[in-house]
C-alpha atoms as a PDB file:
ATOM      1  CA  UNK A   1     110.232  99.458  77.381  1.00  0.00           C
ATOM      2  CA  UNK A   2     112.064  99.274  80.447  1.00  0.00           C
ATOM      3  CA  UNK A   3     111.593 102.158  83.394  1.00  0.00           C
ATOM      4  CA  UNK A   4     113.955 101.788  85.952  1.00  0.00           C
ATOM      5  CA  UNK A   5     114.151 105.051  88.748  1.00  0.00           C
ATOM      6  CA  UNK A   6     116.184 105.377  91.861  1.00  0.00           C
ATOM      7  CA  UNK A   7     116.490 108.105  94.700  1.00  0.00           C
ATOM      8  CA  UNK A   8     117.355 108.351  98.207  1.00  0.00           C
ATOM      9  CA  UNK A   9     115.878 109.943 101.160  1.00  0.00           C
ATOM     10  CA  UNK A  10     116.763 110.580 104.910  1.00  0.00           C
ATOM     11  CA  UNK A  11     113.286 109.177 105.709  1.00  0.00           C
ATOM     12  CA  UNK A  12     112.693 105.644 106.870  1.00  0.00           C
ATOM     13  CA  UNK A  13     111.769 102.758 104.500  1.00  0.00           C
ATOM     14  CA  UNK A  14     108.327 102.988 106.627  1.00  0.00           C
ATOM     15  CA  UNK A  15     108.183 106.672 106.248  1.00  0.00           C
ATOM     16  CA  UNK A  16     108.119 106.854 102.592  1.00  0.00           C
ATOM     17  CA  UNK A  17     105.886 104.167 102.414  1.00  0.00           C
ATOM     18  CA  UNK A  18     103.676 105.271 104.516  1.00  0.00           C
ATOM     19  CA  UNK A  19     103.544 108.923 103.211  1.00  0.00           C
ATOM     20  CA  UNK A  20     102.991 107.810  99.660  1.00  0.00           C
ATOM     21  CA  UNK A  21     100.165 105.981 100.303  1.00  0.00           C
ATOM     22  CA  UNK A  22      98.632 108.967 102.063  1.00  0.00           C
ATOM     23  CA  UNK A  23      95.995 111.627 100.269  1.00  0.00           C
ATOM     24  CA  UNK A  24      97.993 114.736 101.006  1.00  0.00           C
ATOM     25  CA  UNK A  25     100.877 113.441  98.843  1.00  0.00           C
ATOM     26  CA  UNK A  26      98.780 111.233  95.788  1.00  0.00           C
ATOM     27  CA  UNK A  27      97.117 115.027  95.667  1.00  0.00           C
ATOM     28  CA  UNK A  28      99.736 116.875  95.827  1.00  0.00           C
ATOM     29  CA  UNK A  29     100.965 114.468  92.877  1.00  0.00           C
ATOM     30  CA  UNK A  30      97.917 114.973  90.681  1.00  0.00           C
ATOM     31  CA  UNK A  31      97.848 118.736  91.019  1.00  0.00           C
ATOM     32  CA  UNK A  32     101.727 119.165  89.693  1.00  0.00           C
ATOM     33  CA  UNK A  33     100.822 116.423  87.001  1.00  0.00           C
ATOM     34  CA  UNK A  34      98.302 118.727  85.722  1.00  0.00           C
ATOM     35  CA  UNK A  35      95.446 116.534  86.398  1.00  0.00           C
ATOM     36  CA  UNK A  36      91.849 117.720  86.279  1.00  0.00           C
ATOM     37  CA  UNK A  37      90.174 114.764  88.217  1.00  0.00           C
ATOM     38  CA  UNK A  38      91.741 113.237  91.276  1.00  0.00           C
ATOM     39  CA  UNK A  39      90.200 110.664  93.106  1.00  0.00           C
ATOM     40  CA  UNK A  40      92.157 107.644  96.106  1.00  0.00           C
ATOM     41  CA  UNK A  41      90.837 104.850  97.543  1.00  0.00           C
ATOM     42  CA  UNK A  42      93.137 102.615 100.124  1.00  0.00           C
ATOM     43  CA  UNK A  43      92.444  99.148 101.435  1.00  0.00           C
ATOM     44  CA  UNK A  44      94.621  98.135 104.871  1.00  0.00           C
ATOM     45  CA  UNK A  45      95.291  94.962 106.272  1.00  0.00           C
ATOM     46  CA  UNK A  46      98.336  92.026 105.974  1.00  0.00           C
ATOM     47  CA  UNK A  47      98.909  93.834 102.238  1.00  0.00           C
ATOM     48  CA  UNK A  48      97.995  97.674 101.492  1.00  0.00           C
ATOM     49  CA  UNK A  49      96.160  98.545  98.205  1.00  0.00           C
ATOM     50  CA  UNK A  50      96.107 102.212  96.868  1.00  0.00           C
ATOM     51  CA  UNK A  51      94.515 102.644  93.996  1.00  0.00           C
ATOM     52  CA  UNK A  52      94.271 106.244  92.476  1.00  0.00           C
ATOM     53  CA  UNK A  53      92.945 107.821  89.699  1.00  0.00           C
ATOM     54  CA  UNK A  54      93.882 110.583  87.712  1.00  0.00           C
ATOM     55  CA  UNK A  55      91.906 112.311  84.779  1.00  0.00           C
ATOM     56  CA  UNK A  56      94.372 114.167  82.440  1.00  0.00           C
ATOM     57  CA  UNK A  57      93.358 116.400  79.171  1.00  0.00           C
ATOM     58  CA  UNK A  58      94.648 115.295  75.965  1.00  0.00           C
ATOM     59  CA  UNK A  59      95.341 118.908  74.568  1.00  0.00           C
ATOM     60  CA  UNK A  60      98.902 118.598  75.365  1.00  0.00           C
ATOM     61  CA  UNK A  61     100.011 115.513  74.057  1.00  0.00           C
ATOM     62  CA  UNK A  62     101.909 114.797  70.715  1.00  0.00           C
ATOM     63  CA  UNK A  63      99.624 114.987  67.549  1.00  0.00           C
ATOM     64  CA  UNK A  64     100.570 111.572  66.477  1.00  0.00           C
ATOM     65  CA  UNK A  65      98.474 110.384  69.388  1.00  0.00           C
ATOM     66  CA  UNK A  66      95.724 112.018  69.370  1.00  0.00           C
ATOM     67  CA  UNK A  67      93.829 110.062  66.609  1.00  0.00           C
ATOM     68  CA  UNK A  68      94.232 107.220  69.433  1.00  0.00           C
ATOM     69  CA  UNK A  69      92.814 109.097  71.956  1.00  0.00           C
ATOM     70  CA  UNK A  70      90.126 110.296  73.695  1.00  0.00           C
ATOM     71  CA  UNK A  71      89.774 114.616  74.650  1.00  0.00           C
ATOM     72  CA  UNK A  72      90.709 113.434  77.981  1.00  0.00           C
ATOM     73  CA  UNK A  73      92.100 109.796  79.646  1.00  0.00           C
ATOM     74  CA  UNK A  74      92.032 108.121  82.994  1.00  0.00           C
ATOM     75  CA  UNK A  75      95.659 106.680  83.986  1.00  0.00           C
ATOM     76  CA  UNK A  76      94.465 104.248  87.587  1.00  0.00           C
ATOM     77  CA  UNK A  77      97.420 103.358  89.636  1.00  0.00           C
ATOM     78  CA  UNK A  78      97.184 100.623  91.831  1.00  0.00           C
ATOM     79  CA  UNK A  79     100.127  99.779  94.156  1.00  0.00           C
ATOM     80  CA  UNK A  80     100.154  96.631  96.422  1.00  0.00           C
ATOM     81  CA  UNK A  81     102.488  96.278  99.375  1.00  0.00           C
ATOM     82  CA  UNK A  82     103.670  93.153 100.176  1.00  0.00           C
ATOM     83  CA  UNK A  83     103.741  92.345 104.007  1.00  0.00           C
ATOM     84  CA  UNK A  84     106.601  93.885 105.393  1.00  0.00           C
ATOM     85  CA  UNK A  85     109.812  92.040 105.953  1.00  0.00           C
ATOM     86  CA  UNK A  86     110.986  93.282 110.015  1.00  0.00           C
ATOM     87  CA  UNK A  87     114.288  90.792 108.739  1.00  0.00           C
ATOM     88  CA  UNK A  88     115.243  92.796 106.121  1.00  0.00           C
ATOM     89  CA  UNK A  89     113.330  95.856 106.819  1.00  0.00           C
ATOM     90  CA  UNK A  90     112.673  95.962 102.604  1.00  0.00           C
ATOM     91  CA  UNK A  91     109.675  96.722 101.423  1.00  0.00           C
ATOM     92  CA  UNK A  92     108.140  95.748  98.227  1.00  0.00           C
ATOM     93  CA  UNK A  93     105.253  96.463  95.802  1.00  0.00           C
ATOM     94  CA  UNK A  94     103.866  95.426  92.754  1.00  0.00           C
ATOM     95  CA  UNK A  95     102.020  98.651  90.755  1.00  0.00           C
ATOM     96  CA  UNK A  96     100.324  99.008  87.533  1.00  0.00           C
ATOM     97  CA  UNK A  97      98.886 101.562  85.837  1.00  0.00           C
ATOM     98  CA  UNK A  98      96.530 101.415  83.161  1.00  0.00           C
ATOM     99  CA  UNK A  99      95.720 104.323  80.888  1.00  0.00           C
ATOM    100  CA  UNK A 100      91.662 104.100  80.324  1.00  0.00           C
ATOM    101  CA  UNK A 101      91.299 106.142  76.682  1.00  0.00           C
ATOM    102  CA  UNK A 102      94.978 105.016  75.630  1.00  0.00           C
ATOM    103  CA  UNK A 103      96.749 102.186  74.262  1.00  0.00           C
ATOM    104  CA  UNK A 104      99.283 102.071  77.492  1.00  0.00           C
ATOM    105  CA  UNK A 105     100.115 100.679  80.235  1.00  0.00           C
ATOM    106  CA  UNK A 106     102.892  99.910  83.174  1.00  0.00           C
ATOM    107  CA  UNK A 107     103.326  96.992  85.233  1.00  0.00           C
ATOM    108  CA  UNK A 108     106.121  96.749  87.793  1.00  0.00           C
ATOM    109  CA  UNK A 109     107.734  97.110  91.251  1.00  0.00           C
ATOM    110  CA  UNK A 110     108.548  99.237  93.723  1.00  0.00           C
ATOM    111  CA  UNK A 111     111.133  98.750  96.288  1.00  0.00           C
ATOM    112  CA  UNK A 112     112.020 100.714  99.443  1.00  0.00           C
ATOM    113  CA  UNK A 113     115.067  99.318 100.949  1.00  0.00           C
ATOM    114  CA  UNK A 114     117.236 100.787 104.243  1.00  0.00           C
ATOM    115  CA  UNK A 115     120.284 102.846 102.775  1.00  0.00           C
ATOM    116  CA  UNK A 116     122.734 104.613 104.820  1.00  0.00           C
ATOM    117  CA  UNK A 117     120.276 106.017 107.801  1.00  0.00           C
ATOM    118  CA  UNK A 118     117.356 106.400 105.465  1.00  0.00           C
ATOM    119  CA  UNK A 119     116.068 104.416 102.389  1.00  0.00           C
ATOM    120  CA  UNK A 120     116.339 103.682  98.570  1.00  0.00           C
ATOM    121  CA  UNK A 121     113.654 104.214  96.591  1.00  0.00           C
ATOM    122  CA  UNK A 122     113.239 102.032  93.314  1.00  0.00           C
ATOM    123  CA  UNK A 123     110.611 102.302  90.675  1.00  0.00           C
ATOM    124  CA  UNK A 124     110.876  99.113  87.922  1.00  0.00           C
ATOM    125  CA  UNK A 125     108.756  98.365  85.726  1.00  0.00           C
ATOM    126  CA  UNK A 126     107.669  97.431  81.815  1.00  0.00           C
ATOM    127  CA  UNK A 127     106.043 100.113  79.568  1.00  0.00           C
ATOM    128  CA  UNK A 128     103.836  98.884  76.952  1.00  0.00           C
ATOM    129  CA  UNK A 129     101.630 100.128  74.253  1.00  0.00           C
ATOM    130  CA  UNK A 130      99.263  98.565  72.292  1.00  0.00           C
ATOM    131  CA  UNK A 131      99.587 100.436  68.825  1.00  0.00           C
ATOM    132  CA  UNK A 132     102.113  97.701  67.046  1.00  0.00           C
ATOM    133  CA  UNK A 133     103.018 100.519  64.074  1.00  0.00           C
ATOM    134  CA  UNK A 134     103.759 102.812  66.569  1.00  0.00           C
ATOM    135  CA  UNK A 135     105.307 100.881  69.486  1.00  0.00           C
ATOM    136  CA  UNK A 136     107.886 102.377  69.605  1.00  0.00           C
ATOM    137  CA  UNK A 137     106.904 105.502  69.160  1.00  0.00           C
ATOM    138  CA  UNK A 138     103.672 105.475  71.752  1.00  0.00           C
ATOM    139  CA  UNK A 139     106.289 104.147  74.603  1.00  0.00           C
ATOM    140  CA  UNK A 140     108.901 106.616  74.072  1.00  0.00           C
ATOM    141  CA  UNK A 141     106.442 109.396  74.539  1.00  0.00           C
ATOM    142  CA  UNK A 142     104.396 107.404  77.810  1.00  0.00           C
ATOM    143  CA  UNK A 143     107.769 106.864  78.940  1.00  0.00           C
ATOM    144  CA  UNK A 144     108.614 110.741  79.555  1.00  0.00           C
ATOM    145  CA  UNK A 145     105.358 110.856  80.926  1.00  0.00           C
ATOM    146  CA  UNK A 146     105.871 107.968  83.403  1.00  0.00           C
ATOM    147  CA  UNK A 147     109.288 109.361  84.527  1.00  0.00           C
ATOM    148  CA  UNK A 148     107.498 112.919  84.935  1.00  0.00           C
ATOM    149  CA  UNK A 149     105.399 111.142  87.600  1.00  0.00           C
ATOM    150  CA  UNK A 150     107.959 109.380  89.726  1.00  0.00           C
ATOM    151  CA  UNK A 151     110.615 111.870  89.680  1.00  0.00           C
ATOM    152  CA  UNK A 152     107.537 113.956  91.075  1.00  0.00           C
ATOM    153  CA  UNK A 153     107.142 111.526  93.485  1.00  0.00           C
ATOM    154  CA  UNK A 154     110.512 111.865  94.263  1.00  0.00           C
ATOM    155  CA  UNK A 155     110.396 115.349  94.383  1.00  0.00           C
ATOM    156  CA  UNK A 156     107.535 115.750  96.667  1.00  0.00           C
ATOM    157  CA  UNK A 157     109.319 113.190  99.297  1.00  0.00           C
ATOM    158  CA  UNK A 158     112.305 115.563  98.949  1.00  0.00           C
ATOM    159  CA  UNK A 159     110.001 118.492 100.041  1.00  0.00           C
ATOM    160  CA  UNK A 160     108.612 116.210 102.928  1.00  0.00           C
ATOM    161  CA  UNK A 161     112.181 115.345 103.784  1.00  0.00           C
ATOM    162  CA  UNK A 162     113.313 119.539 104.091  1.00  0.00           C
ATOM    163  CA  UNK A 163     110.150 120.357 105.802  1.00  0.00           C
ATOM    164  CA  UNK A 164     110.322 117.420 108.008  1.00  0.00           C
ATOM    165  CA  UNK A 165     114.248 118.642 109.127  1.00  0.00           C
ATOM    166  CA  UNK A 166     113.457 121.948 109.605  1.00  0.00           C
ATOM    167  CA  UNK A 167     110.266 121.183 112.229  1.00  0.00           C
ATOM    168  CA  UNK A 168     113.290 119.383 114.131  1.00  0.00           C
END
């Protein structure tokens, strides 16, 4: 299944980069998810790595899955930046996320672009479950679940970007 997410901030390609791949904000990310573990590691150098991971109870979640699933599940998101491009000033990502305790998981890109003084933010990527009875049913509910996390993303660079305006 196809996940495909844009927004736009004020804040700088860099910025938003930058700021996502701190702890502050992958915290801050976990804690509105509802996660009950939290836990970041990031590796800098040409390419960035950030790997997080996120324990999440299984209470919630739609009775047709829980027979597939553990009381609780793991989701680890790892994002790697590609080397800047000063040319262009775009920069790209690849990220995956793999759901330890559930048949799901998310491979794709991100891309933060320069758009009218500030940037574009764009989450792609491909949804998949491993349940073939239930494909289609497993992806469609990951899928709110996936869009609950970047549009929190996108919500907590949105905070940044008001609090960062009014300290002007």
């Amino acid at each position: 299944m196809l996940i495909d997410e844009t927004t736009t901030t004020t804040l700088s390609p860099e910025h938003v980069r930058d700021l996502m791949s701190t702890e502050a904000f992958q915290h801050a990310k976990a804690d509105r998810l509802g996660a009950i573990e939290f836990g970041m590691r990031v590796t800098d150098g040409p390419t960035r790595t950030v790997v997080t991971r996120r324990r999440f109870e299984t209470a919630g979640f739609p009775e047709f899955l829980k027979p597939m699933m553990r009381p609780t599940i793991v989701a680890v998101e790892t994002e790697r930046w590609a080397p800047d491009d000063a040319a262009t000033g775009v920069l790209t990502g690849d990220f995956e996320v793999d759901v330890e305790g559930a048949p799901v998981s998310l491979r794709g890109q991100v891309r933060i672009e320069p758009h009218d003084g500030g940037a574009r933010l764009t989450f792609t990527g491909d949804l998949r479950a491993g349940v073939p009875l239930f494909r289609a049913k497993v992806e469609q509910s990951a899928a709110s679940s996936v869009l609950d996390t970047i549009r929190t993303e996108f919500a907590l660079l949105e905070e940044h970007e008001t609090t960062s305006r009014r300290n002007r």
